[in-house]
C-alpha atoms as a PDB file:
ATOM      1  CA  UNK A   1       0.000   0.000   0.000  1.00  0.00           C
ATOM      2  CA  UNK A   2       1.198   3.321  -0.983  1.00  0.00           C
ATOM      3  CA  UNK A   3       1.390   6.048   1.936  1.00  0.00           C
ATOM      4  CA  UNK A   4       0.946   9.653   1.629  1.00  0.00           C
ATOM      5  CA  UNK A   5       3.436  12.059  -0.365  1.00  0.00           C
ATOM      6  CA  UNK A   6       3.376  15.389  -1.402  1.00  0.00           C
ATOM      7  CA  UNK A   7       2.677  14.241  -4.808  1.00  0.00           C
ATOM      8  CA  UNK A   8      -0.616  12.595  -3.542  1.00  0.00           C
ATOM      9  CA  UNK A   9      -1.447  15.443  -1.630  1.00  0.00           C
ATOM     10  CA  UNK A  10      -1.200  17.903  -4.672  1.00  0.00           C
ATOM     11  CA  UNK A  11      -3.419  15.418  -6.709  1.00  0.00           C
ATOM     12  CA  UNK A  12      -5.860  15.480  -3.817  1.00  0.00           C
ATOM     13  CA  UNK A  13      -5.721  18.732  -3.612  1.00  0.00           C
ATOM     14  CA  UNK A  14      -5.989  19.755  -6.901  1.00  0.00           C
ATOM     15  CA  UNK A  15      -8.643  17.129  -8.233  1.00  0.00           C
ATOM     16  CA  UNK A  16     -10.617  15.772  -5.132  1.00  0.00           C
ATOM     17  CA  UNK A  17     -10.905  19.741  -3.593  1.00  0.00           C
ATOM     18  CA  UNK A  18     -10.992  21.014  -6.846  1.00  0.00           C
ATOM     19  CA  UNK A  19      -8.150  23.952  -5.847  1.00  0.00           C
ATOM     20  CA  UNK A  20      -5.818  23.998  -8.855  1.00  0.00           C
ATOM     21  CA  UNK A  21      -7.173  27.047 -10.213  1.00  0.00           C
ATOM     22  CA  UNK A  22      -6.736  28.842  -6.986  1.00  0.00           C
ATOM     23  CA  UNK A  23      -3.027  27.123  -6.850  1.00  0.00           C
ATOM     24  CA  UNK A  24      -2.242  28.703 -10.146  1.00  0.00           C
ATOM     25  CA  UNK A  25      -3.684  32.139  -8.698  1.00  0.00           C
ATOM     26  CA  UNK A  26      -4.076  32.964  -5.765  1.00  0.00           C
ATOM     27  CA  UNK A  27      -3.757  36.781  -6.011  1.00  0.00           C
ATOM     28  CA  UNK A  28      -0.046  37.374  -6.761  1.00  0.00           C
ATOM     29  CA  UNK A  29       0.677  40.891  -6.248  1.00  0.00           C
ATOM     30  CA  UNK A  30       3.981  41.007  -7.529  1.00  0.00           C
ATOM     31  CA  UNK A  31       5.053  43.482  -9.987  1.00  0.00           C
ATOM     32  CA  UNK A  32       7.280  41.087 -12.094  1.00  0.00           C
ATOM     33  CA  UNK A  33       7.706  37.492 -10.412  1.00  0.00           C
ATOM     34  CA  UNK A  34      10.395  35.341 -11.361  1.00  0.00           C
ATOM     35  CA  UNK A  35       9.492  32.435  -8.613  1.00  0.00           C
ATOM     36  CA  UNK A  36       6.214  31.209 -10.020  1.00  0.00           C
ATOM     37  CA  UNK A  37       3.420  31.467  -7.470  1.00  0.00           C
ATOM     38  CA  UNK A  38       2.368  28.382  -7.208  1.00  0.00           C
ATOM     39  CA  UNK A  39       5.979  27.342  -6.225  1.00  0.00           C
ATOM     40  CA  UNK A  40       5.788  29.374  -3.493  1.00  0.00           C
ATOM     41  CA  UNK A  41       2.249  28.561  -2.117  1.00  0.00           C
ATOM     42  CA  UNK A  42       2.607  24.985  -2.996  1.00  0.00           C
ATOM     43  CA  UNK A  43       6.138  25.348  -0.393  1.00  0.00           C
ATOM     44  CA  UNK A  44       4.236  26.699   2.347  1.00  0.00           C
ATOM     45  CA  UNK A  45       1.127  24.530   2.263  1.00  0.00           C
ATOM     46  CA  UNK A  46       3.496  21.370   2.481  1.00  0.00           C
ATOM     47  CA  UNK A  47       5.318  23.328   5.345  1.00  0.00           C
ATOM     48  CA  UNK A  48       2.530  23.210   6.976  1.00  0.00           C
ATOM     49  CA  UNK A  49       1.919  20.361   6.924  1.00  0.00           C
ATOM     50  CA  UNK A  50       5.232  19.054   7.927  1.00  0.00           C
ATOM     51  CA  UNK A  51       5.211  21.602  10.492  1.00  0.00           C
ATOM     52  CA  UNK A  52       7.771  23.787   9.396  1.00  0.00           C
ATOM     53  CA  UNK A  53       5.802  27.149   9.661  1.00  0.00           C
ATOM     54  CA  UNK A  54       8.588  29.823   9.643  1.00  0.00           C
ATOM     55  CA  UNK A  55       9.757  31.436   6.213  1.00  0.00           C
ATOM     56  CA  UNK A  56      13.429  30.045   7.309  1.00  0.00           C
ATOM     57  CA  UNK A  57      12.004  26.438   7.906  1.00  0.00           C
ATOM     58  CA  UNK A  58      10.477  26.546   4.484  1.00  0.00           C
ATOM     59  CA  UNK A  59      13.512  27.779   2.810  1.00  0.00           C
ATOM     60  CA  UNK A  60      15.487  25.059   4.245  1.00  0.00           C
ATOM     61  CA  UNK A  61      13.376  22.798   2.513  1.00  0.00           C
ATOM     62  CA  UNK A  62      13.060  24.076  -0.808  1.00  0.00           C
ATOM     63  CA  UNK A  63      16.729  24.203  -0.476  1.00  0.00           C
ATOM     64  CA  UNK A  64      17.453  20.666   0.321  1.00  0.00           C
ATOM     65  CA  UNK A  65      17.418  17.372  -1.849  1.00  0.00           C
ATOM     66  CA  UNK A  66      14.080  16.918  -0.921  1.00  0.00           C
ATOM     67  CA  UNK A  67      12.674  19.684  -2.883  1.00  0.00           C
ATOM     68  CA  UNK A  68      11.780  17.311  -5.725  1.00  0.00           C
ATOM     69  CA  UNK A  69       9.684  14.870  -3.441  1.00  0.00           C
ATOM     70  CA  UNK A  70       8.027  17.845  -2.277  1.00  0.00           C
ATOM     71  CA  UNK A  71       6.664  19.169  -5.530  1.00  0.00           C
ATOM     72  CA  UNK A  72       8.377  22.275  -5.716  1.00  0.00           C
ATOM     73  CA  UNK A  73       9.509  23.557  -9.082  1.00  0.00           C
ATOM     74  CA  UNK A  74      12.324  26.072  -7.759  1.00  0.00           C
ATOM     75  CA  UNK A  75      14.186  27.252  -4.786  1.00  0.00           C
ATOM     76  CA  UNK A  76      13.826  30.557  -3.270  1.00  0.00           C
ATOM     77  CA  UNK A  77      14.847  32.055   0.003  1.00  0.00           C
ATOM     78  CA  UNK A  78      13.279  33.407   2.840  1.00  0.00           C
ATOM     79  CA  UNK A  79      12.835  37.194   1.664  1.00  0.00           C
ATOM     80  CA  UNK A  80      10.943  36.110  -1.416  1.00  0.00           C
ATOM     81  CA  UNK A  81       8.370  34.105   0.398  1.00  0.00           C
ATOM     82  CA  UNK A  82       7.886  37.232   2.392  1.00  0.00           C
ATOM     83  CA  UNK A  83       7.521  39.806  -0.425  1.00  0.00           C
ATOM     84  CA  UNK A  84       4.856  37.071  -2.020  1.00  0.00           C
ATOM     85  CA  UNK A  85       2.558  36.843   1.142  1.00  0.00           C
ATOM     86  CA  UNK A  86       3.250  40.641   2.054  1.00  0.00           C
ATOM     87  CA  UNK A  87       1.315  41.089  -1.508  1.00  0.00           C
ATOM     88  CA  UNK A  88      -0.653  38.297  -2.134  1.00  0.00           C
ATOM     89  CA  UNK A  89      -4.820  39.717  -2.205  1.00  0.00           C
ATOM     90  CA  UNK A  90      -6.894  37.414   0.273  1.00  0.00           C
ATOM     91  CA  UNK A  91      -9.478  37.650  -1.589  1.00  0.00           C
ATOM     92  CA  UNK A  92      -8.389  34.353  -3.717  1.00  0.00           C
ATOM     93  CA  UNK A  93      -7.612  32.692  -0.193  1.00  0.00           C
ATOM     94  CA  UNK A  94     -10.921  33.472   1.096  1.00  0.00           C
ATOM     95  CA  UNK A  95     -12.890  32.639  -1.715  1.00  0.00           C
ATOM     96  CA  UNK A  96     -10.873  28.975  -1.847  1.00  0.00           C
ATOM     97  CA  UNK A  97     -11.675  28.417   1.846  1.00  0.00           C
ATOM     98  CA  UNK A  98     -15.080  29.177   1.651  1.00  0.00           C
ATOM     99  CA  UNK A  99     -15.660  26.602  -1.620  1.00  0.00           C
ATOM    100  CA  UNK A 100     -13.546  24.216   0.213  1.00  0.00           C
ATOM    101  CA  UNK A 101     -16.272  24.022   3.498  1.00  0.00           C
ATOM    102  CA  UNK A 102     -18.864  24.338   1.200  1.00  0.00           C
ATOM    103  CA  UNK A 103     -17.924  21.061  -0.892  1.00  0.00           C
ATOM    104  CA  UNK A 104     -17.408  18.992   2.359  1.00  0.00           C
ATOM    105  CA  UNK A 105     -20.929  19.615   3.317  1.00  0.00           C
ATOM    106  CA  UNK A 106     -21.946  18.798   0.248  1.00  0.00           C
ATOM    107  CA  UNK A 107     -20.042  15.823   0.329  1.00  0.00           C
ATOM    108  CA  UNK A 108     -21.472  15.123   3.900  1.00  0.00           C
ATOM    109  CA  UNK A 109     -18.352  15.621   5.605  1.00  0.00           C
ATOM    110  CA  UNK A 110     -20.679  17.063   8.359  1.00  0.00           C
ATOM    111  CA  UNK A 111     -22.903  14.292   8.154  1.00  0.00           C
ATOM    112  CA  UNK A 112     -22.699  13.240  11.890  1.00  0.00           C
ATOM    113  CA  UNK A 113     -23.971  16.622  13.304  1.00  0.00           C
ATOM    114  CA  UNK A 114     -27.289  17.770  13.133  1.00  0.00           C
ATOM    115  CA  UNK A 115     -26.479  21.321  13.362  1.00  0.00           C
ATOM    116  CA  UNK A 116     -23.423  23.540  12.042  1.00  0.00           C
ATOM    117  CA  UNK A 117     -21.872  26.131  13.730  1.00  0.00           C
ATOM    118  CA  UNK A 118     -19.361  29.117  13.258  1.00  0.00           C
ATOM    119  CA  UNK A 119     -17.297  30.773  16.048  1.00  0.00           C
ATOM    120  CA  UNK A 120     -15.918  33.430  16.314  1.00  0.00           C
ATOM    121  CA  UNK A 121     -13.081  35.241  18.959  1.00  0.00           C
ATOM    122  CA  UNK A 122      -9.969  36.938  18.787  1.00  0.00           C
ATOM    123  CA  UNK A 123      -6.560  35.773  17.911  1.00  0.00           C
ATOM    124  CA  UNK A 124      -3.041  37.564  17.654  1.00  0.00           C
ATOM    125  CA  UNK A 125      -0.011  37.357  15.116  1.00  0.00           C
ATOM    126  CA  UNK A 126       2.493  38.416  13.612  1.00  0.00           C
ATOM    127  CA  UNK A 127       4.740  40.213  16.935  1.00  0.00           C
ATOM    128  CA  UNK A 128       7.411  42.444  16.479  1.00  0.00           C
ATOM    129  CA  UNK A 129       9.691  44.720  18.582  1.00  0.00           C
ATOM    130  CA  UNK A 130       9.429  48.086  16.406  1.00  0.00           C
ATOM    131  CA  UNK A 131       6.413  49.174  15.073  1.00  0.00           C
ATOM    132  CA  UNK A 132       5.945  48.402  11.528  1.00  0.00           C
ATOM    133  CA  UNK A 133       2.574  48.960  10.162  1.00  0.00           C
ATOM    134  CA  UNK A 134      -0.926  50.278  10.648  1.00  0.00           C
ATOM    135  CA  UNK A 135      -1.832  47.639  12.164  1.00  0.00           C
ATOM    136  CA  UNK A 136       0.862  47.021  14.967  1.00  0.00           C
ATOM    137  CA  UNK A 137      -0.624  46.839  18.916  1.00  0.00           C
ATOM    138  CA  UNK A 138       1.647  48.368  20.938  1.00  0.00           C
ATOM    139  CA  UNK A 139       1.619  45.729  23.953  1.00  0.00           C
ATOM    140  CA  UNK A 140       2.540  47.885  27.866  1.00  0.00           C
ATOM    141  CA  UNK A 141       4.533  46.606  30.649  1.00  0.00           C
ATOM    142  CA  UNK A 142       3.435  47.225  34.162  1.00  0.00           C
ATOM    143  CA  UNK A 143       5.057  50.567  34.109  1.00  0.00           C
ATOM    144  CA  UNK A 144       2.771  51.500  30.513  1.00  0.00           C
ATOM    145  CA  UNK A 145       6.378  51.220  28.534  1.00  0.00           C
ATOM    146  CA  UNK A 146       6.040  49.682  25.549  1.00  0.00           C
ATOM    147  CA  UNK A 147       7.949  46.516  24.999  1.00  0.00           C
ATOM    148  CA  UNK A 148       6.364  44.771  22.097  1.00  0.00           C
ATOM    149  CA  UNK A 149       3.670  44.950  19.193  1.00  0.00           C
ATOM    150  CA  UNK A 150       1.219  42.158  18.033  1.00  0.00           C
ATOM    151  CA  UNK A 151      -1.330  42.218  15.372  1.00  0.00           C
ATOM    152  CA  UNK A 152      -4.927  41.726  16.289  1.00  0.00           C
ATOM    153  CA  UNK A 153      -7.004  39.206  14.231  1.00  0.00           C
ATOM    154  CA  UNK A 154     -11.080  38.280  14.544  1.00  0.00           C
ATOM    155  CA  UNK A 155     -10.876  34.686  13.710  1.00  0.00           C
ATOM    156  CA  UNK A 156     -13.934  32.456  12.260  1.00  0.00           C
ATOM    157  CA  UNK A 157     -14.140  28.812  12.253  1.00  0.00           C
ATOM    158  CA  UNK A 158     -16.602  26.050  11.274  1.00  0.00           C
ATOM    159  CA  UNK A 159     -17.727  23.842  14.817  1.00  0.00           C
ATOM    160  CA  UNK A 160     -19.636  21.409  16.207  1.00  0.00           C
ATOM    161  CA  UNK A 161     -19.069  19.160  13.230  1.00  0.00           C
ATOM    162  CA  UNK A 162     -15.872  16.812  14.292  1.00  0.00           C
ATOM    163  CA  UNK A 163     -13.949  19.065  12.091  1.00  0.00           C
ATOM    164  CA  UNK A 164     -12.439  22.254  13.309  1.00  0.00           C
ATOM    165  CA  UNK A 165     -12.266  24.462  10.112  1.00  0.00           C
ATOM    166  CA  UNK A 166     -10.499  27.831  10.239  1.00  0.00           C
ATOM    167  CA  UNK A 167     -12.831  30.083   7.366  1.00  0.00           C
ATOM    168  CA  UNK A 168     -11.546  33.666   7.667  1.00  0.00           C
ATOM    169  CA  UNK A 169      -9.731  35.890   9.178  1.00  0.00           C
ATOM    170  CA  UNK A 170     -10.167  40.038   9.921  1.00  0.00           C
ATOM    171  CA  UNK A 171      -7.909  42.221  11.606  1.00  0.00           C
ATOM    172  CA  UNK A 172      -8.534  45.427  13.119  1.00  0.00           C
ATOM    173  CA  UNK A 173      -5.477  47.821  14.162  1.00  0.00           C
ATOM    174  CA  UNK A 174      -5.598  50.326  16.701  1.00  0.00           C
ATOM    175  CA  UNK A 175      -8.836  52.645  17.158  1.00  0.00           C
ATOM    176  CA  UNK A 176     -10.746  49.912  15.756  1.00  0.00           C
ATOM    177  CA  UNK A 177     -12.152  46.624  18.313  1.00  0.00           C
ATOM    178  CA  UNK A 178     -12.468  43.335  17.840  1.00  0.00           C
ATOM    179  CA  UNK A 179     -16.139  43.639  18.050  1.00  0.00           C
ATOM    180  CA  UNK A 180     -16.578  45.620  15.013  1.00  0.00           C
ATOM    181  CA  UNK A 181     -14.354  43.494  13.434  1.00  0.00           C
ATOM    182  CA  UNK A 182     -16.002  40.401  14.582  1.00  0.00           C
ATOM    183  CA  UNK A 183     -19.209  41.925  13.141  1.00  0.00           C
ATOM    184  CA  UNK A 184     -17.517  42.933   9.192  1.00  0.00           C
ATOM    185  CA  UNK A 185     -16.017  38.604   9.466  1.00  0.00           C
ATOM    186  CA  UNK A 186     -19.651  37.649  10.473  1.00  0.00           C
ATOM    187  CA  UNK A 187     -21.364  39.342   7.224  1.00  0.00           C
ATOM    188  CA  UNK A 188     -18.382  38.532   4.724  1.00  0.00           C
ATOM    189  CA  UNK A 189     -18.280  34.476   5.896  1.00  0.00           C
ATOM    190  CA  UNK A 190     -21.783  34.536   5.692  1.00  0.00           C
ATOM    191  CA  UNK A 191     -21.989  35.669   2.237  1.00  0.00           C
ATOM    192  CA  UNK A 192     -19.460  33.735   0.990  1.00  0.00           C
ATOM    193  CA  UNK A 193     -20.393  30.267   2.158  1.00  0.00           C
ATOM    194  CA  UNK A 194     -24.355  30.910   2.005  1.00  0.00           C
ATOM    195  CA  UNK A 195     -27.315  31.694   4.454  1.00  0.00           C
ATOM    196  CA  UNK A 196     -28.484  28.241   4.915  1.00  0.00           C
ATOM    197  CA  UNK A 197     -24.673  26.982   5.240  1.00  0.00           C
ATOM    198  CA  UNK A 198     -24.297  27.459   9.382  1.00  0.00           C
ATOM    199  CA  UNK A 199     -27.215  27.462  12.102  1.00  0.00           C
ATOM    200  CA  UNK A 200     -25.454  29.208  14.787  1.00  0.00           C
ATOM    201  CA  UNK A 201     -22.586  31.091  15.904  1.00  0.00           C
ATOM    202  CA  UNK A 202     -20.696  31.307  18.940  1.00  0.00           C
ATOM    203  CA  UNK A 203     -19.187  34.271  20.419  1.00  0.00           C
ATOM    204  CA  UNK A 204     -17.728  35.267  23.552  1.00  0.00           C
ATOM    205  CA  UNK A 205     -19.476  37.556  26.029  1.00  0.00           C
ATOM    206  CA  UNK A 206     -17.971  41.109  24.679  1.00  0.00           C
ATOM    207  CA  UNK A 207     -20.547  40.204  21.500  1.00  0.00           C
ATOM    208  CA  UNK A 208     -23.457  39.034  23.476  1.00  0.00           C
ATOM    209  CA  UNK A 209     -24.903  42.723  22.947  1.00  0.00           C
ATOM    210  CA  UNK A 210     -28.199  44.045  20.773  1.00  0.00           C
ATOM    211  CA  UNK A 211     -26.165  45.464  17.609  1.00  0.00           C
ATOM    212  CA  UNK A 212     -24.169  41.817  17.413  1.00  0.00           C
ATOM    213  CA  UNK A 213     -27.443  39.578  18.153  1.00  0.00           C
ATOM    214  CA  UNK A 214     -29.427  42.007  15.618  1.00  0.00           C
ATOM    215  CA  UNK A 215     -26.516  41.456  12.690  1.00  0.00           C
ATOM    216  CA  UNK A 216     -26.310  37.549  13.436  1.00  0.00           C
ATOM    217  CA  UNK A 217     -30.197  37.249  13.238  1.00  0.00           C
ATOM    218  CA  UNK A 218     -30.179  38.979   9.947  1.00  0.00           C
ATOM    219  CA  UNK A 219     -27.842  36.322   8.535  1.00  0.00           C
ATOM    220  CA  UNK A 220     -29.941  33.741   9.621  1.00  0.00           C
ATOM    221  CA  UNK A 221     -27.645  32.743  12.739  1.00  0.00           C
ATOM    222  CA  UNK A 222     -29.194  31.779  16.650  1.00  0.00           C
ATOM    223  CA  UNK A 223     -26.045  32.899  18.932  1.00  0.00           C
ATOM    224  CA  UNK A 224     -24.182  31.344  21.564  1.00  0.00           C
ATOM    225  CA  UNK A 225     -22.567  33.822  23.667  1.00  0.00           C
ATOM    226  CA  UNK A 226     -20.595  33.493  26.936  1.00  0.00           C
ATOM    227  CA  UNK A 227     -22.592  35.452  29.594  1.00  0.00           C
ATOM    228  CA  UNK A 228     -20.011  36.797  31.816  1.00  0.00           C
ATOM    229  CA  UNK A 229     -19.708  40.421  33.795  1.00  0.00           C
ATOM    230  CA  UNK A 230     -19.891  42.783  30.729  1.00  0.00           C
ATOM    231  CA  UNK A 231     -23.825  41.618  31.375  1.00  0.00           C
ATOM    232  CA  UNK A 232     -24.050  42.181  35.225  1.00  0.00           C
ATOM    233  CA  UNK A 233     -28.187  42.265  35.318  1.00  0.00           C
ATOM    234  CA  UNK A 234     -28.821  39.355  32.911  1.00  0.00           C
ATOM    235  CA  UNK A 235     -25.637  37.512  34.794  1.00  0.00           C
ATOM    236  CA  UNK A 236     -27.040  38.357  38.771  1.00  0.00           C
ATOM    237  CA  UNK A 237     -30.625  37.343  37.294  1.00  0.00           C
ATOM    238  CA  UNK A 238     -29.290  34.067  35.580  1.00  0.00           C
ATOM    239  CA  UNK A 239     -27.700  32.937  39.045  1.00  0.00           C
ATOM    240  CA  UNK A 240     -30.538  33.700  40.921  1.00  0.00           C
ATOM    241  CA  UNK A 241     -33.067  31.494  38.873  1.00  0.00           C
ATOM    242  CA  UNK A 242     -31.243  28.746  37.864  1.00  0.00           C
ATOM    243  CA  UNK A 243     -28.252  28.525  40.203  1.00  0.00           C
ATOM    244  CA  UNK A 244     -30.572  26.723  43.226  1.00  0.00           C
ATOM    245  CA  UNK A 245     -31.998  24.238  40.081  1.00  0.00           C
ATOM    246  CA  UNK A 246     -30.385  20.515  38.921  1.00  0.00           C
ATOM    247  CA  UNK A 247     -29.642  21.172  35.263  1.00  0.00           C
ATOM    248  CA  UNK A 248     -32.538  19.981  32.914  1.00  0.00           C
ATOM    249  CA  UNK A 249     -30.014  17.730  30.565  1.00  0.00           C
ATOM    250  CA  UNK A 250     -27.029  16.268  31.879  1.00  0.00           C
ATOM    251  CA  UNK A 251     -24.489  15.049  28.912  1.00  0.00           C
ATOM    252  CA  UNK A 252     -20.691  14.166  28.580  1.00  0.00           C
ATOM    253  CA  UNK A 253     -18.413  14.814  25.736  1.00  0.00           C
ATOM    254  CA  UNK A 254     -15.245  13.308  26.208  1.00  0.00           C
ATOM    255  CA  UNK A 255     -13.873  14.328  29.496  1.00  0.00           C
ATOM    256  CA  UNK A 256     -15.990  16.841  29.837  1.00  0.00           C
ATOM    257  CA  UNK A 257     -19.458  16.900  31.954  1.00  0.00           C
ATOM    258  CA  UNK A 258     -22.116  19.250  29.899  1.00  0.00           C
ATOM    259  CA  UNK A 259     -25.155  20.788  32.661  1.00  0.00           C
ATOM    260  CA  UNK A 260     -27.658  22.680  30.276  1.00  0.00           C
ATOM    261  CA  UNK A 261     -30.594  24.264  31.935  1.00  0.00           C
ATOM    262  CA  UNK A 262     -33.554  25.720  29.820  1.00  0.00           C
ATOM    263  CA  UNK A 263     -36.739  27.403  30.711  1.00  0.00           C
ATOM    264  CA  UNK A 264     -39.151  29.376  28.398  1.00  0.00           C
ATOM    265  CA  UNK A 265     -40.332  31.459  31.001  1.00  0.00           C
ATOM    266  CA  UNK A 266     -37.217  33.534  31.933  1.00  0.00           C
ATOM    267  CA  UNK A 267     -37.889  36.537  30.523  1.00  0.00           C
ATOM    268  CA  UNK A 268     -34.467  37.999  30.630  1.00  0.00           C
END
């Protein structure tokens, strides 16, 4: 029996998810490229996977004898794969992603659940010392010096199916929030992977607020939000009638013990 290659992977990639086209293209900025872009993509999708996620790491390996096995037409260093992704348009990316979730449901890759969810919350990248874009967080010490930067990401993902997909991706720089940001994600996923793709979406507690639960109910979306402090009332009256109650459904899921409690009369 053979095992897996990056040879089989391209041909699954290219015929069984039906991304060639987007392998060929995927939004090459460049003014005049001499490193095809599909070399360079192809490199960092297979670093990925082999867990070699720095620009160094991949260069090594486009560098080495095994850059034949790996299906990579040409060597390149470091700086190259960084003025590629520093201009590649995510539009390409996004629009691949979103075909790519699409297909496995149609292909009942989420078979086993009954319903399909998105989440939502905030990630960082991308830290630096000096400040070098836009987009750059300063991040304080104790003594509010700044030490550090870190860019700010709103991060959606497909749940609740077995598979954990990462969709899309928003950032927001300083004098924006994550909320707002989590709000432009929430339309743009939406559109892009259909109305009647998803059934819910789960957010953390900053989003469990009118504007958020207005825009998700437009899309079609219930929401699953955290209830924490930024809620005191609804919190304090939450405790009060269900904390002295046994949960109404009692489940596990894995390790973990699940206590739901439900009531159509709390009208909170």
């Amino acid at each position: 029996m053979r095992g897996p290659s990056p040879r089989r992977l391209w041909a699954y990639v290219g015929k069984r998810l039906q991304l060639k086209p987007y392998l060929h293209r995927p939004g090459d900025g460049r003014v005049r490229p001499q490193i095809p872009a599909q070399a360079l993509l192809w490199a960092q999708l297979v670093g990925q996977v082999l867990r070699e996620w720095s620009f160094h790491g991949v260069e090594a390996l486009v560098r080495s004898p095994a850059r034949r096995a790996l299906g990579v037409s040409r060597r390149f260093g470091d700086d190259t794969l960084a003025y590629f992704t520093e201009r590649l348009d995510p539009g390409p990316t996004r629009l691949a992603l979103a075909a790519t979730v699409r297909r496995a449901k149609r292909s009942k890759a989420f078979s086993p659940s009954r319903f399909i969810g998105l989440a939502i919350d905030g990630t960082g990248a991308g830290r630096s010392t000096p400040e070098r874009c836009p987009l750059c967080h300063p991040l304080r010490d104790a003594q509010d010096r700044v030490f550090d930067h870190l860019h700010r990401f709103c991060l959606i993902t497909v749940v609740g199916t077995g598979l954990s997909l990462p969709l899309d991706v928003e950032p927001w720089g300083p004098g924006d929030s994550e909320y707002a940001a989590g709000q432009r994600l929430l339309q743009r996923a939406v559109a892009q992977v259909g109305r009647r793709f998803a059934d819910y979406v789960v957010v953390d507690g900053e989003f469990a607020t009118a504007p958020f639960l207005h825009r998700a109910g437009d899309v079609g979306l219930r929401v699953v939000a955290r209830l924490k402090g930024n809620l005191p009332e609804l919190w304090t009256a939450a405790q009060a009638r269900f904390g002295p109650q046994p949960p109404t459904v009692t489940m596990e899921d894995g390790p973990d013990r699940i206590e739901l409690w439900d009531a159509d009369d709390f009208d909170p």
